[in-house]
N, C-alpha and C. Protein backbone atom coordinates (compact mmCIF):
# COMPACT_ATOMS: atom_id res chain seq x y z
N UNK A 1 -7.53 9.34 -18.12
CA UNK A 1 -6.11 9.58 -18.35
C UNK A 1 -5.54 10.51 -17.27
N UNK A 2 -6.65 11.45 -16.85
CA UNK A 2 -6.11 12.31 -15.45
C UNK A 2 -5.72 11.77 -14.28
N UNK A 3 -6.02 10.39 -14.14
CA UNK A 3 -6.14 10.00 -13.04
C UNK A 3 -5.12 8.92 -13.12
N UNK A 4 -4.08 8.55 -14.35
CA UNK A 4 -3.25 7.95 -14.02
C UNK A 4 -1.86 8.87 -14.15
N UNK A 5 -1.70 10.24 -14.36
CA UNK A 5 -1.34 11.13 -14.63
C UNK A 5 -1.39 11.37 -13.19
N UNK A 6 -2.05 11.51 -12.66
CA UNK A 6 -2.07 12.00 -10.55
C UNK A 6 -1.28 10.45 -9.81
N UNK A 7 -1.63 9.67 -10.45
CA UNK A 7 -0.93 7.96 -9.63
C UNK A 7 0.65 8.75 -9.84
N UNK A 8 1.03 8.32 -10.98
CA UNK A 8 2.65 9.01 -11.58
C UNK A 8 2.91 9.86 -10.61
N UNK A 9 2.09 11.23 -10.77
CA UNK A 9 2.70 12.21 -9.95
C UNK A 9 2.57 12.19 -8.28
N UNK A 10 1.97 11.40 -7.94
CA UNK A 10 1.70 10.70 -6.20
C UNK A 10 3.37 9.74 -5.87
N UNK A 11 3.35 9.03 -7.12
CA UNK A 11 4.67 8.16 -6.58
C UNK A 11 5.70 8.71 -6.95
N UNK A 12 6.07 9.74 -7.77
CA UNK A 12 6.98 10.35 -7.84
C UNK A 12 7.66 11.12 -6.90
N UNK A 13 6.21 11.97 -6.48
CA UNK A 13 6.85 13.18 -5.48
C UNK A 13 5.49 12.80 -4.05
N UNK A 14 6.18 11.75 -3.53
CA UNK A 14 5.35 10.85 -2.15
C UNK A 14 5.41 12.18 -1.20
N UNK A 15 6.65 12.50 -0.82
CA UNK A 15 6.74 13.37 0.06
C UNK A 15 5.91 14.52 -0.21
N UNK A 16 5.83 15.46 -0.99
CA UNK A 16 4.83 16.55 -1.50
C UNK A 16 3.81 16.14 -0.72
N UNK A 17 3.41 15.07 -1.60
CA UNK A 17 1.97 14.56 -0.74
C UNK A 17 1.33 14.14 0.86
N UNK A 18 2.46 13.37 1.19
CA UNK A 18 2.26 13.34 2.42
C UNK A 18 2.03 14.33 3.35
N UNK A 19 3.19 15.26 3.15
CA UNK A 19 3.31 16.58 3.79
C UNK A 19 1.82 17.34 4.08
N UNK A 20 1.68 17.47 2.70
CA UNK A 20 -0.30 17.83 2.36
C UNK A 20 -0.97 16.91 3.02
N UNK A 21 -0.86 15.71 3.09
CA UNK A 21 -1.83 14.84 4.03
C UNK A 21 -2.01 14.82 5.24
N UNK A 22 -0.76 14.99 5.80
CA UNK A 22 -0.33 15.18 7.61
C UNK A 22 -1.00 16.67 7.95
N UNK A 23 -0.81 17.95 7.19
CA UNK A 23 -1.79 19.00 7.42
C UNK A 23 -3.44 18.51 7.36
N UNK A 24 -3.79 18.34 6.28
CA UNK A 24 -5.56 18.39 5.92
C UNK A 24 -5.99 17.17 6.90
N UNK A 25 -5.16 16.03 7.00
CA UNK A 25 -6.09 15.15 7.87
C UNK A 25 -5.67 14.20 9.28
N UNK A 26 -4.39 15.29 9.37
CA UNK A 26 -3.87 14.79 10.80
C UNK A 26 -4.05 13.32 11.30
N UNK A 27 -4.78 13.31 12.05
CA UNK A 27 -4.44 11.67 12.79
C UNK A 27 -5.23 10.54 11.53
N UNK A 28 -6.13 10.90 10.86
CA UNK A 28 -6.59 10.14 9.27
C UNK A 28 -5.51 9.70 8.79
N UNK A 29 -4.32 10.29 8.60
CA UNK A 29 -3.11 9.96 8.31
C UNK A 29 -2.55 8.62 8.20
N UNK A 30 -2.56 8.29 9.14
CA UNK A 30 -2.30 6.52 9.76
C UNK A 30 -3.32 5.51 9.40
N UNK A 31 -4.43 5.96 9.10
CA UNK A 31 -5.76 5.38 8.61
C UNK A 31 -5.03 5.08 6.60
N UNK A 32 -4.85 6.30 6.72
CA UNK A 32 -4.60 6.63 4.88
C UNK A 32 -2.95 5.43 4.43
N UNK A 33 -1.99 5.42 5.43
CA UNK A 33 -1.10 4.88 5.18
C UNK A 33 -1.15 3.69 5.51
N UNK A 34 -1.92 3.23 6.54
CA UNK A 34 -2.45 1.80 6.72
C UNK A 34 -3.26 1.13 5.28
N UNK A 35 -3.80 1.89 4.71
CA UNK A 35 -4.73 1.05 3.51
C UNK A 35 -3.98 0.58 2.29
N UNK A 36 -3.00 2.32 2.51
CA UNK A 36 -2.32 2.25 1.28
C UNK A 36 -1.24 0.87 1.17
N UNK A 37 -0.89 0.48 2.34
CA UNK A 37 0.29 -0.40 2.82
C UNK A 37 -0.30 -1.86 2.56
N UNK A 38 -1.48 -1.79 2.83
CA UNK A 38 -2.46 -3.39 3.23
C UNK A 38 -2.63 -3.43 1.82
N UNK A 39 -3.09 -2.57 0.42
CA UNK A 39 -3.64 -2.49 -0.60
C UNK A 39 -2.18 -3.22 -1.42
N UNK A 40 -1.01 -2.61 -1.04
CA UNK A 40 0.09 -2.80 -1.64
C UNK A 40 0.44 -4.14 -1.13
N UNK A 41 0.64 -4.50 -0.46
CA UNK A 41 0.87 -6.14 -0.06
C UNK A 41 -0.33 -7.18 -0.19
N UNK A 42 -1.34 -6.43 -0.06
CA UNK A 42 -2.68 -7.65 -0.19
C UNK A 42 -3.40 -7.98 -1.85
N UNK A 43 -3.07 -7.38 -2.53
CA UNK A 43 -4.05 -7.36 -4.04
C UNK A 43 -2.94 -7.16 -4.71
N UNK A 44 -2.87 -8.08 -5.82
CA UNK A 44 -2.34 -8.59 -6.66
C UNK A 44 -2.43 -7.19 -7.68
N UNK A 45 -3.33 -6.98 -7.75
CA UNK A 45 -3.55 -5.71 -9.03
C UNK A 45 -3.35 -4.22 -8.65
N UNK A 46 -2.76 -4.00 -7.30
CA UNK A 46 -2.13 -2.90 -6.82
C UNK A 46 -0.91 -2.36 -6.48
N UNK A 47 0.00 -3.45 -7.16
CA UNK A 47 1.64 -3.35 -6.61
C UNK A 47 1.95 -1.68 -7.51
N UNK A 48 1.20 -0.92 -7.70
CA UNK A 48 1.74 0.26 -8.73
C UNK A 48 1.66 1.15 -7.43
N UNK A 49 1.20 0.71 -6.13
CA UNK A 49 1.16 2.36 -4.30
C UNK A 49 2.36 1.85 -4.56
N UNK A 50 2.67 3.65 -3.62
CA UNK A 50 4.50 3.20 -3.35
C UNK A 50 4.68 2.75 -1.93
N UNK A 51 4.19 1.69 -2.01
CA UNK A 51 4.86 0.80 -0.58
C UNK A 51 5.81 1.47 -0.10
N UNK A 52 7.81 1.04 -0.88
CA UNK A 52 8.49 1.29 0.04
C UNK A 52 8.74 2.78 0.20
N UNK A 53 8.52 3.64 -1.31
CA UNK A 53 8.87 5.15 -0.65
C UNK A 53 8.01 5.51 0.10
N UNK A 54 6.95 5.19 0.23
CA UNK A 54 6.07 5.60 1.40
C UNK A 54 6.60 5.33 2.30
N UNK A 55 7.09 4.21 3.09
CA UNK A 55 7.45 3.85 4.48
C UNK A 55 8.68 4.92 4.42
N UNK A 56 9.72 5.32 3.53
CA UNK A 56 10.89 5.88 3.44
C UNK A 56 10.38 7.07 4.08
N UNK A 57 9.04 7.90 3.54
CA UNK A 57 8.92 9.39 3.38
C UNK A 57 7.98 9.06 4.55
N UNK A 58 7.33 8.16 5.24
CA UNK A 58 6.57 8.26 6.53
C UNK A 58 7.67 8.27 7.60
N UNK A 59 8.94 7.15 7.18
CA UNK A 59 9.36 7.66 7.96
C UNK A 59 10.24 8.80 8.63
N UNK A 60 10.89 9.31 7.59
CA UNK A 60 11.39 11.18 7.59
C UNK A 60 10.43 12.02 8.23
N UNK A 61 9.31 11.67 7.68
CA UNK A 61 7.99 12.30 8.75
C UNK A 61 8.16 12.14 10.39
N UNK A 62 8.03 11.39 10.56
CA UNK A 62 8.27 10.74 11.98
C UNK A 62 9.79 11.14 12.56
N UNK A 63 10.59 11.03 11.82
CA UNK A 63 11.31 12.19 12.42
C UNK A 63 11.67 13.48 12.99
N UNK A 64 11.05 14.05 11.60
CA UNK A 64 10.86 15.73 12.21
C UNK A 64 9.51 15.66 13.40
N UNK A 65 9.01 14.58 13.60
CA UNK A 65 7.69 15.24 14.57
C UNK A 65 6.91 15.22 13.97
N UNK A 66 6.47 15.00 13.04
CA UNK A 66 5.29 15.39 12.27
C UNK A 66 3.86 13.47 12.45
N UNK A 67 4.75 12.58 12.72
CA UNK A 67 3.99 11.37 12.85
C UNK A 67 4.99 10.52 14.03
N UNK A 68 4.12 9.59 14.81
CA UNK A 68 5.04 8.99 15.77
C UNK A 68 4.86 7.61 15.37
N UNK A 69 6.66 7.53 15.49
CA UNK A 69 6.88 6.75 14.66
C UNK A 69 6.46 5.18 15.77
N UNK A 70 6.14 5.39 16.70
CA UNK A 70 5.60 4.07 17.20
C UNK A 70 4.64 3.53 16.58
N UNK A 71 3.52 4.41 16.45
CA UNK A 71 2.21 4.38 15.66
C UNK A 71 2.21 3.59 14.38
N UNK A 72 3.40 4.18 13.91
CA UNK A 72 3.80 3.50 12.04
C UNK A 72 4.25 2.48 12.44
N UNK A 73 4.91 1.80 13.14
CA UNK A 73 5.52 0.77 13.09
C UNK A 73 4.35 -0.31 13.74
N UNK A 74 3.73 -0.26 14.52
CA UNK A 74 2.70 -1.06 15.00
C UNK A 74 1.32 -0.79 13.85
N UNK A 75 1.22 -0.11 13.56
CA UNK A 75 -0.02 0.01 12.21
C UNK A 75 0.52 -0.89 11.16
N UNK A 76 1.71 0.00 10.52
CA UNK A 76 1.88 -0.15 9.54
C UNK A 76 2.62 -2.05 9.14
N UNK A 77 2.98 -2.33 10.47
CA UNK A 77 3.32 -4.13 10.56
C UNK A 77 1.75 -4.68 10.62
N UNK A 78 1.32 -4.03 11.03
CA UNK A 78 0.06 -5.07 11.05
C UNK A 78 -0.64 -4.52 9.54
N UNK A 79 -1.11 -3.73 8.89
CA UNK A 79 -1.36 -3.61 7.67
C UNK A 79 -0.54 -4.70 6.74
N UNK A 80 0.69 -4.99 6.98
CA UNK A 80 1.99 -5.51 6.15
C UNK A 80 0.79 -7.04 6.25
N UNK A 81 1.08 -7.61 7.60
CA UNK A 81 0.58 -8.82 7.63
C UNK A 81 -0.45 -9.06 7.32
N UNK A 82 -1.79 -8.37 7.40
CA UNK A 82 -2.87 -8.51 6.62
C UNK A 82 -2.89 -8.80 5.69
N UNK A 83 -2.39 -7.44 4.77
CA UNK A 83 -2.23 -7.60 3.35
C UNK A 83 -2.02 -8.76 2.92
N UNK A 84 -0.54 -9.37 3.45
CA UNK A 84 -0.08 -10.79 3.25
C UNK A 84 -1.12 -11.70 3.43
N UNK A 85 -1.91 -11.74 4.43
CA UNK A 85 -2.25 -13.11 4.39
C UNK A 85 -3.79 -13.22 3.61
N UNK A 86 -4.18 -11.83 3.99
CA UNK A 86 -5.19 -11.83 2.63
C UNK A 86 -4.72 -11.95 0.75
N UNK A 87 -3.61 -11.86 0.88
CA UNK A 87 -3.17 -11.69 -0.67
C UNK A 87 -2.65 -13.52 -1.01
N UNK A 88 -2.76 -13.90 0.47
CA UNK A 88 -2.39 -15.68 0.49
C UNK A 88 -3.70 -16.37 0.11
N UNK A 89 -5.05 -16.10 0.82
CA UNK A 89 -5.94 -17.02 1.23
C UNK A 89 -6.50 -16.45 -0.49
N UNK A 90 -6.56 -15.08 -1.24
CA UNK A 90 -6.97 -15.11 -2.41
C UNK A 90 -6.60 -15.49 -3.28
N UNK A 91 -4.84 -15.92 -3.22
CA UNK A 91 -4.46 -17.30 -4.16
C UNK A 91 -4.73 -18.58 -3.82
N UNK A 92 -4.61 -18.23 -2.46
CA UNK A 92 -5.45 -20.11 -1.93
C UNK A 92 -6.93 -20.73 -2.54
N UNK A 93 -7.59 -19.49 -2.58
CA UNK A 93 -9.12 -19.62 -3.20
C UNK A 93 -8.67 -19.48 -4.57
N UNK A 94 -8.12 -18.43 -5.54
CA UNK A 94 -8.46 -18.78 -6.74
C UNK A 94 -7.57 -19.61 -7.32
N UNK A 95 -6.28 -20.07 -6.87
CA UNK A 95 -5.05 -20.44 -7.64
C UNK A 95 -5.55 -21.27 -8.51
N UNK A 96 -6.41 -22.52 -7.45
CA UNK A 96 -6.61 -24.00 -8.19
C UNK A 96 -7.37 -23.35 -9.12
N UNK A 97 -8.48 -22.89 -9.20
CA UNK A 97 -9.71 -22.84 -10.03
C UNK A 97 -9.08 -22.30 -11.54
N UNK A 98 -7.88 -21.24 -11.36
CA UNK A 98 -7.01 -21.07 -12.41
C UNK A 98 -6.07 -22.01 -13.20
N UNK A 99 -5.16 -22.57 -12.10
CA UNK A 99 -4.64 -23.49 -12.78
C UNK A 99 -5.22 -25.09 -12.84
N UNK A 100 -6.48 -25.17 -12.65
CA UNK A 100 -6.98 -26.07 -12.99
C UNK A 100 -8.33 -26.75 -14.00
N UNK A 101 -8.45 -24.99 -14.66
CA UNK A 101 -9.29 -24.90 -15.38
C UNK A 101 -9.81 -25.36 -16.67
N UNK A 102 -9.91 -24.79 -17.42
CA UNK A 102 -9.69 -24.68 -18.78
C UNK A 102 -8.65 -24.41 -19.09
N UNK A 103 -7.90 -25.17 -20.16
CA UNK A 103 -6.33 -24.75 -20.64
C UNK A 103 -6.41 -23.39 -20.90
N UNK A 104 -5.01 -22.75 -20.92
CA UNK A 104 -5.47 -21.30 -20.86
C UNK A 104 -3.98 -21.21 -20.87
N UNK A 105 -3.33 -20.37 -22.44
CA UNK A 105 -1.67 -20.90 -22.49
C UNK A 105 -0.88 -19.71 -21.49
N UNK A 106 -1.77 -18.83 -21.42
CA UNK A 106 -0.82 -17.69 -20.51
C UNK A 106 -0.61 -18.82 -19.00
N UNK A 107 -1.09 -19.37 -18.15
CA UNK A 107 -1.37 -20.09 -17.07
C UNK A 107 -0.38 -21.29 -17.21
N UNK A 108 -0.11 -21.76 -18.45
CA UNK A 108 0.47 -23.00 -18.84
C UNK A 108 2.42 -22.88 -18.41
């Protein structure tokens, strides 16, 4: 329960966090917002990261200096497209096997 209690309070107050992230792990940073970005567009069972306030509060970051914003924009597009096309080829692989299964009325 603590730990969906920290999700809440991560997407609530993104910026808090980030801020704390850009100190403790500096250039990791772009590593951390790349996954979070690929996780959010690629897997079906993760749309709860905050995708867009993240890009909002990365990019205010990148304003003051704190991240360059070239970096985000070339990472963070290519995380975007990953995500996508991995979140394609895993409905490509399971779609049929779902909707072609066993009746199953949620699917119907």
């Amino acid at each position: 329960m603590e730990w969906v209690k920290l999700c809440i309070d991560f997407v609530l107050h993104i910026d808090r966090y980030l801020s704390t992230i850009i100190e403790a792990y500096g250039l990791w940073t772009y590593l951390i917002l790349f996954l979070i970005i690929f996780l959010e567009t690629g897997l079906v069972v993760t749309p709860f990261l905050p995708g867009d306030s993240l890009l909002f509060a990365a990019g205010a970051f990148a304003a003051k200096g704190s991240l360059d914003v070239a970096w985000l924009f070339v990472l963070l597009s290519i995380a975007a497209v990953l995500g996508d096309t991995a979140n394609y080829w895993i409905g490509n692989l399971l779609g049929p096997k779902v909707f072609h299964g066993k009746k199953q009325p949620f699917f119907e």
